[in-house]
Each structure stands twice: as structure tokens, then as C-alpha cells.
C-alpha atoms as a PDB file:
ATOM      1  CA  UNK A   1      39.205 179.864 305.224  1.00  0.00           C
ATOM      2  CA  UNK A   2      39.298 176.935 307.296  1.00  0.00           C
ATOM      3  CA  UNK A   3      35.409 176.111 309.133  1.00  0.00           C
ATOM      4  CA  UNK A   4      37.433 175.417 312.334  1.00  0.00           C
ATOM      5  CA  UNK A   5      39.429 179.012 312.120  1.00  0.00           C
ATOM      6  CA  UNK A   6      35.668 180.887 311.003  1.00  0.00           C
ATOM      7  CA  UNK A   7      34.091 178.409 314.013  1.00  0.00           C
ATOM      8  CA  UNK A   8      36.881 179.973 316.772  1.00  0.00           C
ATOM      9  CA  UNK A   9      35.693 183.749 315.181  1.00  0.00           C
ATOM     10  CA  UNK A  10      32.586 183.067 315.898  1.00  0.00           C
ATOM     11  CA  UNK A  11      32.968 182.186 319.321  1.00  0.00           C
ATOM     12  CA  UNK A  12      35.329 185.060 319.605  1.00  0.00           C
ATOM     13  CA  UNK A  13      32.944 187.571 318.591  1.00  0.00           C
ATOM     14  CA  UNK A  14      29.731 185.915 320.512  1.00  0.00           C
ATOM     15  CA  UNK A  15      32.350 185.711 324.049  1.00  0.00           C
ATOM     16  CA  UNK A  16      33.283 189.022 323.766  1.00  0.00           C
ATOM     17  CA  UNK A  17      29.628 190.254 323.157  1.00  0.00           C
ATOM     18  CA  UNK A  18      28.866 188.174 325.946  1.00  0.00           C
ATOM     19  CA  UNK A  19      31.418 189.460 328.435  1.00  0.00           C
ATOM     20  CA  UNK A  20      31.205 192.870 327.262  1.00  0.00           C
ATOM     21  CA  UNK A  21      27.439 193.678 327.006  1.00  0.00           C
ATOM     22  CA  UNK A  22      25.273 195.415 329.511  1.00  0.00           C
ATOM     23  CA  UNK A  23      22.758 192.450 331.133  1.00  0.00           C
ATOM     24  CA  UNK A  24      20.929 194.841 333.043  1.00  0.00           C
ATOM     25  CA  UNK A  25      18.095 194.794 335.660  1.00  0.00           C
ATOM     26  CA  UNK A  26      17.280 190.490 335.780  1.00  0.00           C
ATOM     27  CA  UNK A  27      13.555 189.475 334.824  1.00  0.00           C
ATOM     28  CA  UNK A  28      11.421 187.083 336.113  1.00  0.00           C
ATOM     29  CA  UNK A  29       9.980 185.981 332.569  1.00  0.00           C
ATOM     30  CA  UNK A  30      12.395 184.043 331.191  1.00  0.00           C
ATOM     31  CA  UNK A  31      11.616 184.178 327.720  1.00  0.00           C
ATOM     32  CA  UNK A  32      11.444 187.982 328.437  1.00  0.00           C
ATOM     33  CA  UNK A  33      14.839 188.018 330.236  1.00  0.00           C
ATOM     34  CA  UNK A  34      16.032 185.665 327.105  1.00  0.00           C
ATOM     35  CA  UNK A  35      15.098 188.316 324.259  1.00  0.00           C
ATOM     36  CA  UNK A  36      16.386 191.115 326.415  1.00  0.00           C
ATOM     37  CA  UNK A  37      19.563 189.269 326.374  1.00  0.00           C
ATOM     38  CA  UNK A  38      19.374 188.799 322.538  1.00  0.00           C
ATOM     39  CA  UNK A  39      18.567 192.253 322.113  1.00  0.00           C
ATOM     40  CA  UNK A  40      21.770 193.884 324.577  1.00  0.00           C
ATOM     41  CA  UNK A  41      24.091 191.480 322.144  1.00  0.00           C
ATOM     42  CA  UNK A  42      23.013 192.291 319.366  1.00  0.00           C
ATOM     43  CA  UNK A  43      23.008 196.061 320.195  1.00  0.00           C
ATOM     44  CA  UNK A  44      26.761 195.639 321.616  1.00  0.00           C
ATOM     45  CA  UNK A  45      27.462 193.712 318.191  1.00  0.00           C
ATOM     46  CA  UNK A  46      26.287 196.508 316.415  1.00  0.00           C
ATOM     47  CA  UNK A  47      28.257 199.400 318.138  1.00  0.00           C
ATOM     48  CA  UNK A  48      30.933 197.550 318.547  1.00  0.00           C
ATOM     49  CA  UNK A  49      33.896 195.872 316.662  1.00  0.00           C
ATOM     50  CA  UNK A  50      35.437 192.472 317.604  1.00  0.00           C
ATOM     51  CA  UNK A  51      39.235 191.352 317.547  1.00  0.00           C
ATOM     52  CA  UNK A  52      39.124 187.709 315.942  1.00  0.00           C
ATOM     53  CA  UNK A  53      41.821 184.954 314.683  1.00  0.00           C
ATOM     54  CA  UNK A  54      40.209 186.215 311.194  1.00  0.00           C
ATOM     55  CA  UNK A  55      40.685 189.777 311.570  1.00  0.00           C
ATOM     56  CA  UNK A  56      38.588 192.625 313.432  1.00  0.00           C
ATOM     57  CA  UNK A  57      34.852 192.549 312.753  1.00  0.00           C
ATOM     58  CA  UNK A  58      32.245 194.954 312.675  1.00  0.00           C
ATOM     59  CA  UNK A  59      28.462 195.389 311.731  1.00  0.00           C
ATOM     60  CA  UNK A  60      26.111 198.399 310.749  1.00  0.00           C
ATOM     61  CA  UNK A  61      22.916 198.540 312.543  1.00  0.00           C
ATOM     62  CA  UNK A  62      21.017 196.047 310.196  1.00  0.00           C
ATOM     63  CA  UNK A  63      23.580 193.923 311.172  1.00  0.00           C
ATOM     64  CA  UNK A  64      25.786 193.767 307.993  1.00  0.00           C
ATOM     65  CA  UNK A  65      29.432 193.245 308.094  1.00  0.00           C
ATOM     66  CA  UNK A  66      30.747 196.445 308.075  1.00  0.00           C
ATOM     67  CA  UNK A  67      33.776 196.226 305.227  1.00  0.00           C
ATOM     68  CA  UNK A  68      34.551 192.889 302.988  1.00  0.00           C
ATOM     69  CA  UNK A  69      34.286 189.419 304.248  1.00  0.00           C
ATOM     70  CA  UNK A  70      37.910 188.278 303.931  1.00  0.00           C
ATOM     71  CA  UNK A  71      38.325 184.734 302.408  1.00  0.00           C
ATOM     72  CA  UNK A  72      41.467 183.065 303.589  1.00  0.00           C
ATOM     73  CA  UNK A  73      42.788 179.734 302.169  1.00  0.00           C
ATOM     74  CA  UNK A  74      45.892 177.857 303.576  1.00  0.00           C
ATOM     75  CA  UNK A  75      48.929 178.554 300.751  1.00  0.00           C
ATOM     76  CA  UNK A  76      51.858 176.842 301.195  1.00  0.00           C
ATOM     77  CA  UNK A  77      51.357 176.363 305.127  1.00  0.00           C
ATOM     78  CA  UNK A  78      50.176 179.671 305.831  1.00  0.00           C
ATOM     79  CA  UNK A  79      46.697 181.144 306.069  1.00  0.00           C
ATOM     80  CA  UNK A  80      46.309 184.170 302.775  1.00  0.00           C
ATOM     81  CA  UNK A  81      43.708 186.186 302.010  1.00  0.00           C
ATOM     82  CA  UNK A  82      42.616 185.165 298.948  1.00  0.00           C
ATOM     83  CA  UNK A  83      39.317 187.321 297.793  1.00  0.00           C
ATOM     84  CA  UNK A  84      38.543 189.857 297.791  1.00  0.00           C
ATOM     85  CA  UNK A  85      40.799 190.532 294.887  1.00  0.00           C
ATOM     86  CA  UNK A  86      41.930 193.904 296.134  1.00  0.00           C
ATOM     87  CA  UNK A  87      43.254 192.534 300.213  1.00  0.00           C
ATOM     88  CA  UNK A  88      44.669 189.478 297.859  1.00  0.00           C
ATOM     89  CA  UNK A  89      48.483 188.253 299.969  1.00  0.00           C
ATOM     90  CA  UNK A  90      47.668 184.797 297.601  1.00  0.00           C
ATOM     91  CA  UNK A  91      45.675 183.191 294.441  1.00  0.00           C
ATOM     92  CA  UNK A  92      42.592 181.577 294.696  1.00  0.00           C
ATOM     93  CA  UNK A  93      43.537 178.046 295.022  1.00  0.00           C
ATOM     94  CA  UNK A  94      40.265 176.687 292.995  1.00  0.00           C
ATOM     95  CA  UNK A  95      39.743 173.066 292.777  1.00  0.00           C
ATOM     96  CA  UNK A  96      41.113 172.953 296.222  1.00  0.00           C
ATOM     97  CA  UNK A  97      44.159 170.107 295.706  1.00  0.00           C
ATOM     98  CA  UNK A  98      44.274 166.637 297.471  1.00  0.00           C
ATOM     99  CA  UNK A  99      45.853 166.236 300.528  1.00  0.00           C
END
């Protein structure tokens, strides 16, 4: 997987979490009003499963991912899933080859 394509999940997951997440009553402690924040993501993360460039992503409430990381390579000019072995489209391309 590409760091730019894993980079745009990311932010896919944290806007919709963001956009999608109770905020609540406002506090005036900021810090307060800060971890409250944290906490309502984090709590919509965990219920919740997110529609991403890498695939739709999910997490128990200890906040593992909930199924197998995909791995994703470019092959040929298209992104595979490479590992693990059992989603496999594509090989492991391993040493990655020069441009």
C-alpha cells in the first residue's frame, strides 16, 4: 500500500468520525471540552465502520481493527491486495523493483 493512499484513509476515517459524532453540550474547560471530544470519536470509531479508498474499516471496543489489515501493493498499474494470503488478487512483490 502506497503511504499517500493509507494517509487519504486516515483522513477518511478521522472526517467522517468528525462529521458524524455527537459533540454535545460545549464546555468551558478546554482541555475538558478537548478530551470529551477525543472520547465522542473514539466512541463513534468504535461503533461504527468507515468507507475508505482502502476498503471499509472497523474497530472492537479496545480499538482493534475489526477483520485483517489489507496490504495492497501497485501490480502492473493497479492497486492488489497482496497479504493477507487468503484476500490475495496479486503476489507479494518483495524487494520492491526500481522505478
Amino acid at each position: 500500500m502506497a503511504g499517500h493512499e493509507l494517509a487519504l484513509g486516515l483522513g477518511q476515517v478521522e472526517r467522517q468520525a468528525v462529521d458524524l459524532a455527537d459533540h454535545g453540550d460545549q464546555v468551558d474547560d478546554e482541555r475538558r471540552e478537548q478530551r470529551d471530544g477525543q472520547q465522542q470519536l473514539i466512541d463513534w470509531l468504535h461503533e461504527n465502520e468507515v468507507d475508505t479508498v482502502v476498503g471499509t474499516l472497523g474497530w472492537d471496543e479496545a480499538g482493534r481493527p475489526n477483520g485483517a489489515h489489507l496490504i495492497q501493493q501497485y501490480i502492473d498499474g493497479e492497486i492488489k491486495i497482496v497479504l493477507p494470503e487468503d484476500a490475495a488478487e496479486a503476489e507479494l512483490v518483495h524487494p520492491k523493483p526500481e522505478w
